[in-house]
Protein backbone atom coordinates (compact mmCIF):
# COMPACT_ATOMS: atom_id res chain seq x y z
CA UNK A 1 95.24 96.33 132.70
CA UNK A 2 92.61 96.96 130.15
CA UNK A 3 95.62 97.81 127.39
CA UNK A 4 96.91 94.72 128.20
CA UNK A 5 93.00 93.02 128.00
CA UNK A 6 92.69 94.51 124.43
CA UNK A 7 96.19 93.33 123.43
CA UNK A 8 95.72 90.09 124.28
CA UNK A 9 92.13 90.10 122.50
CA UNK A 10 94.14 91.28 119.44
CA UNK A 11 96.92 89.27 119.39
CA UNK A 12 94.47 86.07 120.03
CA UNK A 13 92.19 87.34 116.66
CA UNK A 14 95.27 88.07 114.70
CA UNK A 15 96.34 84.35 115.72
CA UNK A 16 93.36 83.16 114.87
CA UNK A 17 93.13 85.33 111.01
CA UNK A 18 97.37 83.46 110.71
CA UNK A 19 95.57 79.75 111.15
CA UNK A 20 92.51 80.24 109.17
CA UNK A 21 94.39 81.60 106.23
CA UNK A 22 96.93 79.03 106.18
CA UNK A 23 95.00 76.63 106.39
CA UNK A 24 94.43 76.79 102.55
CA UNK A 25 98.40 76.46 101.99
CA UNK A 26 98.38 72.97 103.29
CA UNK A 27 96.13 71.89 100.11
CA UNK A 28 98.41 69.96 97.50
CA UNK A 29 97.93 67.75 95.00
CA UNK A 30 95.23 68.20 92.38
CA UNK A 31 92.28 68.61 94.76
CA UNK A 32 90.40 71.52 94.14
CA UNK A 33 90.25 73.69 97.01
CA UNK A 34 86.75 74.37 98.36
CA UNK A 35 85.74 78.23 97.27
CA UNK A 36 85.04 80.34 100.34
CA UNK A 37 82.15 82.31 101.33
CA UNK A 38 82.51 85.55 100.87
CA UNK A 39 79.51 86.98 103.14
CA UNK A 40 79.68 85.14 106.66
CA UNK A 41 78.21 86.46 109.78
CA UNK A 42 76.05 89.05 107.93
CA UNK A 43 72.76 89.21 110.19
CA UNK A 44 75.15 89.29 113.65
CA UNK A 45 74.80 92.25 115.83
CA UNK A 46 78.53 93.22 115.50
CA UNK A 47 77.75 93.39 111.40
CA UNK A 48 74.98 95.72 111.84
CA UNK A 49 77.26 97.82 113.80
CA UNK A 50 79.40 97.58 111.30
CA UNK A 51 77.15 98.50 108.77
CA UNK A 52 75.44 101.34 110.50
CA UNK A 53 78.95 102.75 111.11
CA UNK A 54 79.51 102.26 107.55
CA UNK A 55 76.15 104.38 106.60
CA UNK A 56 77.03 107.02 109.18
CA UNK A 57 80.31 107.91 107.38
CA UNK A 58 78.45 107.66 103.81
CA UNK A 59 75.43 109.68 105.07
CA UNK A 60 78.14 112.39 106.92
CA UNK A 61 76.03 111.85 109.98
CA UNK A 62 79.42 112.06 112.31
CA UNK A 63 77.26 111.87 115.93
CA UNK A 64 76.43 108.55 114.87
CA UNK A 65 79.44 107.32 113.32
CA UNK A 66 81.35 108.34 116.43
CA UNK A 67 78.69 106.95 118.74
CA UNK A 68 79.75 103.84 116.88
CA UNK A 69 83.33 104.07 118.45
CA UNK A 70 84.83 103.11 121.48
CA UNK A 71 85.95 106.68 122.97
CA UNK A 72 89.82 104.48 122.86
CA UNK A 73 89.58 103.30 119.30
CA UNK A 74 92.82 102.87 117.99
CA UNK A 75 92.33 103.46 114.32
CA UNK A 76 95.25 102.85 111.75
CA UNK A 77 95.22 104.13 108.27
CA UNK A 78 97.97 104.34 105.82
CA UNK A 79 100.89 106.14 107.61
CA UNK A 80 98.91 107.58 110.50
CA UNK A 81 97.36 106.18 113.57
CA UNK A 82 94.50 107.80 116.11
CA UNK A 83 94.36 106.72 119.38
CA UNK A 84 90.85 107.77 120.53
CA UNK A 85 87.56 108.51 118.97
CA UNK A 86 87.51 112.35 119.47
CA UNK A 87 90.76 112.53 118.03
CA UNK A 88 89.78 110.86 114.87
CA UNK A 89 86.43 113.04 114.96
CA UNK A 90 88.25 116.27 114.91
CA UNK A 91 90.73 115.09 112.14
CA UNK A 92 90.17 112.52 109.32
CA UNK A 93 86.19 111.65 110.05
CA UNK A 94 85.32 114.49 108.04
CA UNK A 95 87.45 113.99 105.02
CA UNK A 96 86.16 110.45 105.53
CA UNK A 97 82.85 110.84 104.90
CA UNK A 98 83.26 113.75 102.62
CA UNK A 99 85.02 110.75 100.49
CA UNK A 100 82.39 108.62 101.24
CA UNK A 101 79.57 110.28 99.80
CA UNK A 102 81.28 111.22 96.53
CA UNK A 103 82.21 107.42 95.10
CA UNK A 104 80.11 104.42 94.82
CA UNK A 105 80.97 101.34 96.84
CA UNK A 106 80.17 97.71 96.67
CA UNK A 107 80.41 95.17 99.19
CA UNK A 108 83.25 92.24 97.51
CA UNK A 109 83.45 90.20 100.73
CA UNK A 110 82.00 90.81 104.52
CA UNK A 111 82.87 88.38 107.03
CA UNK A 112 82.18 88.88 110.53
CA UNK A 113 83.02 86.52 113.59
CA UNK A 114 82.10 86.83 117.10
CA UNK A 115 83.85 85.38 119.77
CA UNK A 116 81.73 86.09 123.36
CA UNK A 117 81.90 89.85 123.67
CA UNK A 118 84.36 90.44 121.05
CA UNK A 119 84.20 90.42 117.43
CA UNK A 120 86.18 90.93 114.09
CA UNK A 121 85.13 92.08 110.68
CA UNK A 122 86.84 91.82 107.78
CA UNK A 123 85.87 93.24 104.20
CA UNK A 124 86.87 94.24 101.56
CA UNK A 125 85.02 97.23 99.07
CA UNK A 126 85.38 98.34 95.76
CA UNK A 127 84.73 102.03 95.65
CA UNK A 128 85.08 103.88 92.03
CA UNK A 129 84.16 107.41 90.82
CA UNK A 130 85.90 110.77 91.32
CA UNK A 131 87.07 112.52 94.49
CA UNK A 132 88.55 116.34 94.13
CA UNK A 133 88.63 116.01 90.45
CA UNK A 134 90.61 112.47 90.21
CA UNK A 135 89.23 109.21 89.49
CA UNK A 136 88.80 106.50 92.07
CA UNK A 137 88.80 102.93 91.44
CA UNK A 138 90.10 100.79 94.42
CA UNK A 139 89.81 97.62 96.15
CA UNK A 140 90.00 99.19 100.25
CA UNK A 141 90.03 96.39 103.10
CA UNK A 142 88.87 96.66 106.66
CA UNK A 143 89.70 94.99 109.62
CA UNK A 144 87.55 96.21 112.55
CA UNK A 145 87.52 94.59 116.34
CA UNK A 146 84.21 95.40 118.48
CA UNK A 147 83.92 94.44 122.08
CA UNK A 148 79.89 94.55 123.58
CA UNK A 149 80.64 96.48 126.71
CA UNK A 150 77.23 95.69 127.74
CA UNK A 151 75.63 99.28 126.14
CA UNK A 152 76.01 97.68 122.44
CA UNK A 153 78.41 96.50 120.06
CA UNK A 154 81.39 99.57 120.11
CA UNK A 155 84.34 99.35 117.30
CA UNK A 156 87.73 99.24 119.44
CA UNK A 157 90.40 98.70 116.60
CA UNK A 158 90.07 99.41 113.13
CA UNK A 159 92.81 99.26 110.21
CA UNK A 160 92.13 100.64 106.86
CA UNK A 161 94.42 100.05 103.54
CA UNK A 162 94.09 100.43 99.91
């Protein structure tokens, strides 16, 4: 039943992300279109959740970063997917932040939504510098989903790609 809860929830927000960006396909004509924000929803509770999570992993404090997790995160990166919290803490969350600390990263675009007790986030990062002796210079984007369960905002989805 809650499975089902969260796929719904998902499958709503990723109807939701379909309409929104489409919406700028139906522009024709010589009209301009209007130039997005890039930072929406910044001072929102689920974006300061999203950015302490985000300076757990840099600082390599991992009992905060996980605290930051719902303990059935489903996290999907490249190839590989974890299905709980304590799975990704005893596998990639290490590597992660070990990553983290050793490139810079700036902020291109942060847009956060909440919907009731869920939320999305969406961003996208430019990290550059040098990780295990090779140069880094990508654009990574983030999708994350947080539900408040009533004990704060906790991150219950989150997809990663470069």
């Amino acid at each position: 039943m809650i499975l089902s809860k969260k796929i719904q929830t998902l499958a709503v927000i990723t109807l939701g992300m379909a309409l929104l960006s489409s919406a700028g396909a139906l522009a024709h004509g010589n009209e301009k279109p209007n130039t997005p924000a890039l930072f929406v929803g910044e001072n929102t509770a689920p974006a300061q959740a999203v950015k302490a999570f985000h300076q757990a992993l840099r600082s390599g404090d991992a009992a905060a970063a996980r605290a930051m997790l719902a303990d059935d995160v489903l996290i999907v990166e490249g190839n590989g997917v974890e299905r709980s919290a304590d799975e990704y803490a005893s596998h990639h969350m290490l590597a992660d932040m070990k990553f983290m600390a050793a490139v810079q990263s700036e902020t291109l675009e942060h847009k956060t939504k909440v919907l009731g007790n869920v939320a999305y986030s969406v961003s996208r990062t430019q990290l550059t510098g040098d990780y295990k002796d090779k140069p880094v210079d990508v654009v990574s984007k983030e999708t994350l989903v947080l539900v408040d369960k009533g004990d704060g905002w906790k991150i219950v989805h989150v997809h990663w790609s470069h």
